[in-house]
N, C-alpha and C. Protein backbone atom coordinates (compact mmCIF):
# COMPACT_ATOMS: atom_id res chain seq x y z
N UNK A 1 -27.08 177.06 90.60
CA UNK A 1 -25.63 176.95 90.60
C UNK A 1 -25.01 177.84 89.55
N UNK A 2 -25.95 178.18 88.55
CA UNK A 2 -25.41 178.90 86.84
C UNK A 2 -25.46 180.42 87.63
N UNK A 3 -24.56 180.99 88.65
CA UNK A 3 -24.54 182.28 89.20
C UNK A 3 -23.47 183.45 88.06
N UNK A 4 -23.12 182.86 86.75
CA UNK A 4 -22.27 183.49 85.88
C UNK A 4 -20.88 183.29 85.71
N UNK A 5 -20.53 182.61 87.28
CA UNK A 5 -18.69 182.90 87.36
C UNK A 5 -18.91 181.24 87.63
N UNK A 6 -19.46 180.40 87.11
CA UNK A 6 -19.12 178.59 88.16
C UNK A 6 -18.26 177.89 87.15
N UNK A 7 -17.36 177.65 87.61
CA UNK A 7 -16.54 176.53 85.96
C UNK A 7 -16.24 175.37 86.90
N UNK A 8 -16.58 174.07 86.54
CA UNK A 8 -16.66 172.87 87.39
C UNK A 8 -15.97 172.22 86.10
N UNK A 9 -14.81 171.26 86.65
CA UNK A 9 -13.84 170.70 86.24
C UNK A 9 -14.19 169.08 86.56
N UNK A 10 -14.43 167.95 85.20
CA UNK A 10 -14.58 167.11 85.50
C UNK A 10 -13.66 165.98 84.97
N UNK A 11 -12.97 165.64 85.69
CA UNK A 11 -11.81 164.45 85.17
C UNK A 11 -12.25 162.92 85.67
N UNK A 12 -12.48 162.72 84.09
CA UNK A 12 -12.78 160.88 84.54
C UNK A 12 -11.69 159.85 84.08
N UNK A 13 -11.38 159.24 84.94
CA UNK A 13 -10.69 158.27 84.53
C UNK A 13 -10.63 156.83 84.87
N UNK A 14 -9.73 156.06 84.38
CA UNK A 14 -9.74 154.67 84.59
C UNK A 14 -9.63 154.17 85.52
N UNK A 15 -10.17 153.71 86.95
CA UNK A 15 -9.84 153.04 87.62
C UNK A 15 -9.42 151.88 88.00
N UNK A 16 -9.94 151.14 86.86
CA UNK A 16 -9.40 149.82 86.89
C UNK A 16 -7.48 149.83 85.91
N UNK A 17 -7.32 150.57 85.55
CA UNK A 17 -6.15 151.45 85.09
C UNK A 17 -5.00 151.53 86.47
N UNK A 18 -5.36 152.27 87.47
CA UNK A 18 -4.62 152.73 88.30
C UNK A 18 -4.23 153.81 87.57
N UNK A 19 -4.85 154.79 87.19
CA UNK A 19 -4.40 156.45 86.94
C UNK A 19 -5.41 157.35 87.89
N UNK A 20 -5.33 156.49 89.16
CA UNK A 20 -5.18 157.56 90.50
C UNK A 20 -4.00 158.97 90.38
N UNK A 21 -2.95 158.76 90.14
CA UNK A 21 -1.92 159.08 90.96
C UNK A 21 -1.88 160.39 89.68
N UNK A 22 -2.05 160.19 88.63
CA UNK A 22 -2.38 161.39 87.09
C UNK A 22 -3.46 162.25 87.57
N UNK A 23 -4.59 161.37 87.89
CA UNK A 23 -5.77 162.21 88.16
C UNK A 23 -5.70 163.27 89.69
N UNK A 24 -5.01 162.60 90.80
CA UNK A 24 -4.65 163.62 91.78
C UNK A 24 -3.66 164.41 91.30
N UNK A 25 -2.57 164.21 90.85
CA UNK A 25 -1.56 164.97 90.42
C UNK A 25 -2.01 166.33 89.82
N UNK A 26 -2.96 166.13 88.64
CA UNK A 26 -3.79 166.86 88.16
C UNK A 26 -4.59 168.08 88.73
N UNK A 27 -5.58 167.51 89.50
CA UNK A 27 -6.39 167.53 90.63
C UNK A 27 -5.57 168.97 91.88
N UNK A 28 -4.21 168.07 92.06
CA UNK A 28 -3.75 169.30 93.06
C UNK A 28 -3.14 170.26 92.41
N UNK A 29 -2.60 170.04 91.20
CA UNK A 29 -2.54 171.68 90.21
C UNK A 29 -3.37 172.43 90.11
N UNK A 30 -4.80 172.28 89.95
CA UNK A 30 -5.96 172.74 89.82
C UNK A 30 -6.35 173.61 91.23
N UNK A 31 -6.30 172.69 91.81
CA UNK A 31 -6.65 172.96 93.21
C UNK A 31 -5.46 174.10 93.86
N UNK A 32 -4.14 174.42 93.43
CA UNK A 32 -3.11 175.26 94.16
C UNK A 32 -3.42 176.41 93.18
N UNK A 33 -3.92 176.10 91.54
CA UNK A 33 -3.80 177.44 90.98
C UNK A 33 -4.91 178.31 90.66
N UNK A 34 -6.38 177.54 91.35
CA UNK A 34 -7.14 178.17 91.01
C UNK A 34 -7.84 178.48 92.63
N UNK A 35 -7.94 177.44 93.68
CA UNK A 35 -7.93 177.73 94.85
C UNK A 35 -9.70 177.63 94.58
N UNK A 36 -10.15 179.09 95.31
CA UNK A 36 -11.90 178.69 95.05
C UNK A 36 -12.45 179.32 94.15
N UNK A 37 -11.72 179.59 92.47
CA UNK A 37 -12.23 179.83 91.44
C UNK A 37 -13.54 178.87 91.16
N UNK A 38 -12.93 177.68 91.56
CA UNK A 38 -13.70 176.80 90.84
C UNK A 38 -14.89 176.17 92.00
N UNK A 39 -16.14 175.96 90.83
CA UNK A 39 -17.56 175.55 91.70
C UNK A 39 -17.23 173.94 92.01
N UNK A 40 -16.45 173.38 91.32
CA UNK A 40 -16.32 172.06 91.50
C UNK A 40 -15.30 171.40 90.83
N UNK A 41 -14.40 170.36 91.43
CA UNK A 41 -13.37 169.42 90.56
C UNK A 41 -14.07 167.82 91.05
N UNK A 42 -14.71 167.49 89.75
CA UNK A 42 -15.81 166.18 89.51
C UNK A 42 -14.68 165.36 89.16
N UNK A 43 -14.17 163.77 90.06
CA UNK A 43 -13.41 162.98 89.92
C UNK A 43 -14.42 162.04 89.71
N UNK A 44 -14.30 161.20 88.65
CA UNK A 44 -15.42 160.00 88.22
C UNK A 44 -14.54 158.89 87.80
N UNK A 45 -14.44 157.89 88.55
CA UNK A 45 -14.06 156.28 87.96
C UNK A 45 -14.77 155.79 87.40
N UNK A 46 -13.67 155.91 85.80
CA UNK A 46 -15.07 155.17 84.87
C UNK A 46 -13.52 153.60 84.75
N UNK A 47 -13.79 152.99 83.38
CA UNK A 47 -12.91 151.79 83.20
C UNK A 47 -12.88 152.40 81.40
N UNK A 48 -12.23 151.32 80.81
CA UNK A 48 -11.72 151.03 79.46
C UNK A 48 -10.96 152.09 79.17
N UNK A 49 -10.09 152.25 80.19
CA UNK A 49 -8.45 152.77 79.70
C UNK A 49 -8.93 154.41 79.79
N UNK A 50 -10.06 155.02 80.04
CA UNK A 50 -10.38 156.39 79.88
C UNK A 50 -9.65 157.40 80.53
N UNK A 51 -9.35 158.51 80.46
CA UNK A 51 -8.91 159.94 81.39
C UNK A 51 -9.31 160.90 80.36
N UNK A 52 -10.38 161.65 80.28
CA UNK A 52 -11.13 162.49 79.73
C UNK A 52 -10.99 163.33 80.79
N UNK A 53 -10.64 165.34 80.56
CA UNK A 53 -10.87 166.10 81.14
C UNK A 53 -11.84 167.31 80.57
N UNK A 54 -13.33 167.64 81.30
CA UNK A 54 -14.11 168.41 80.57
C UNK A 54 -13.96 169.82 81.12
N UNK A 55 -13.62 170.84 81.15
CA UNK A 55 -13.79 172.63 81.97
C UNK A 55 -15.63 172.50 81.56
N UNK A 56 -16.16 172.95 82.15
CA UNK A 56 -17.39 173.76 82.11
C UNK A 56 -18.20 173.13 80.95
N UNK A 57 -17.86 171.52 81.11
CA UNK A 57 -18.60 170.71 80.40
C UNK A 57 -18.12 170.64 78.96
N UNK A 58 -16.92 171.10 78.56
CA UNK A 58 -16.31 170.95 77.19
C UNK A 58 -15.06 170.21 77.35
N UNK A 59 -15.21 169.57 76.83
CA UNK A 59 -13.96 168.18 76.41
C UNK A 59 -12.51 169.00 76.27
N UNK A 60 -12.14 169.29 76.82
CA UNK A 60 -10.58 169.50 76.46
C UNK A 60 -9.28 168.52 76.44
N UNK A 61 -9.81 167.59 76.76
CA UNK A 61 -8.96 166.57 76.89
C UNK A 61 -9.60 164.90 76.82
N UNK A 62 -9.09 164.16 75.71
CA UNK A 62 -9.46 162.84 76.11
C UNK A 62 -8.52 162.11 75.57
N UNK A 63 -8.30 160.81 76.49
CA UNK A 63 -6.95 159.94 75.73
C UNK A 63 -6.87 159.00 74.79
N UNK A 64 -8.82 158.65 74.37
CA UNK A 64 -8.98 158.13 72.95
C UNK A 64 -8.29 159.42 71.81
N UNK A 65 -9.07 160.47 71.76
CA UNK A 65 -8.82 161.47 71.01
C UNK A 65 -7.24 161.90 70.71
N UNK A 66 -7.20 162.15 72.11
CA UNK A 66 -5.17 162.86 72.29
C UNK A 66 -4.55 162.31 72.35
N UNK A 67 -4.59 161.20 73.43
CA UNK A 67 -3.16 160.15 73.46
C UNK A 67 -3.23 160.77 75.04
N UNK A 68 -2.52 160.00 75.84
CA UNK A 68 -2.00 160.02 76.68
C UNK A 68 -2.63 160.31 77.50
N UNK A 69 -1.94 161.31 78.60
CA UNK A 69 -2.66 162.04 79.51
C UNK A 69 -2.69 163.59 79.12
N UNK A 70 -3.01 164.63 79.97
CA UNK A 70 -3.01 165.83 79.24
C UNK A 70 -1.76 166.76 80.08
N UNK A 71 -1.48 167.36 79.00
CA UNK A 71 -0.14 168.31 79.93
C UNK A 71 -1.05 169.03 80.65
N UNK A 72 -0.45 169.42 82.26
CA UNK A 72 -1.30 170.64 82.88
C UNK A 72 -1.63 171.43 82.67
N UNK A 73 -0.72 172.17 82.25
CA UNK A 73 -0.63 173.31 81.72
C UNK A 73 -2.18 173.55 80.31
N UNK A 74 -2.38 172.85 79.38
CA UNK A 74 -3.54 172.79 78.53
C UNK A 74 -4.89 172.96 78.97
N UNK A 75 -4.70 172.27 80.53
CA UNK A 75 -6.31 172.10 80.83
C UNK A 75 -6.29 173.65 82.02
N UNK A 76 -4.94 173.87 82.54
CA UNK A 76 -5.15 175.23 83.38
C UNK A 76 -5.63 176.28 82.66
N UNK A 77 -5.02 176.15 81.10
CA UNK A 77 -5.26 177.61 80.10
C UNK A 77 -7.05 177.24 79.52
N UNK A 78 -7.36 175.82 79.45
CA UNK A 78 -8.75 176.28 79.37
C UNK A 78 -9.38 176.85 80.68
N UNK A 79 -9.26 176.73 81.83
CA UNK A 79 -9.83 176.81 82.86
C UNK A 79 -9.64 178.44 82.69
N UNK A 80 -8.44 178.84 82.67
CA UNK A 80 -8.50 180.08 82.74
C UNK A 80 -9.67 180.97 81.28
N UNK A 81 -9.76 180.68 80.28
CA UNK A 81 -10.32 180.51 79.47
C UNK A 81 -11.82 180.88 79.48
N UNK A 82 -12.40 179.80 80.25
CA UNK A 82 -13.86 179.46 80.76
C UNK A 82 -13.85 180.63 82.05
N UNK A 83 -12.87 180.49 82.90
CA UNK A 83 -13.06 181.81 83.63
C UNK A 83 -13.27 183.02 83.34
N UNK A 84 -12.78 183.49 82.26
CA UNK A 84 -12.76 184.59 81.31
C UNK A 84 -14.38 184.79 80.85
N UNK A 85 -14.60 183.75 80.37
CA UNK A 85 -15.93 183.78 79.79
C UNK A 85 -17.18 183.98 80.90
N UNK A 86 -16.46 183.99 81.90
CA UNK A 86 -17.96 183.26 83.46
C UNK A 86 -17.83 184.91 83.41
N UNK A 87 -17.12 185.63 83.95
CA UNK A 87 -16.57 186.70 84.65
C UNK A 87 -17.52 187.84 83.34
């Protein structure tokens, strides 16, 4: 799968939460601005309040750490980022 260019996007979050609607929201930004940049967008229901977003297996986002949820815009510029680096 390690072909040089793969950046797989993994957003976990709370399901017992109901932050469905963050995590698609998310999810279809990703999905309109990167199209088939990406090798994968990994949606994982975990519980205890979590929404952690990793690019290419690096934490860029978590809501113990940050607070909240993550602006889009933060996790598109790592993506673009990690793309930079694949390429």
């Amino acid at each position: 799968m390690s072909d040089g260019s793969s950046v797989k996007v993994t957003i976990t979050y709370c399901a017992e939460c109901g932050y469905e609607p963050q995590t698609l929201a998310l999810t279809e930004t990703l999905m309109k601005t990167f199209a088939h940049q990406l090798t994968a967008i990994e949606l994982v229901p975990w519980y205890e309040g979590s929404f952690d977003v990793a690019v290419g297996g690096q934490l860029v986002h978590s809501m113990y750490r940050d607070g909240g949820f993550p602006d889009h815009s933060k996790v598109v510029d790592a993506v673009k980022a990690q793309l930079a680096k694949a390429s």
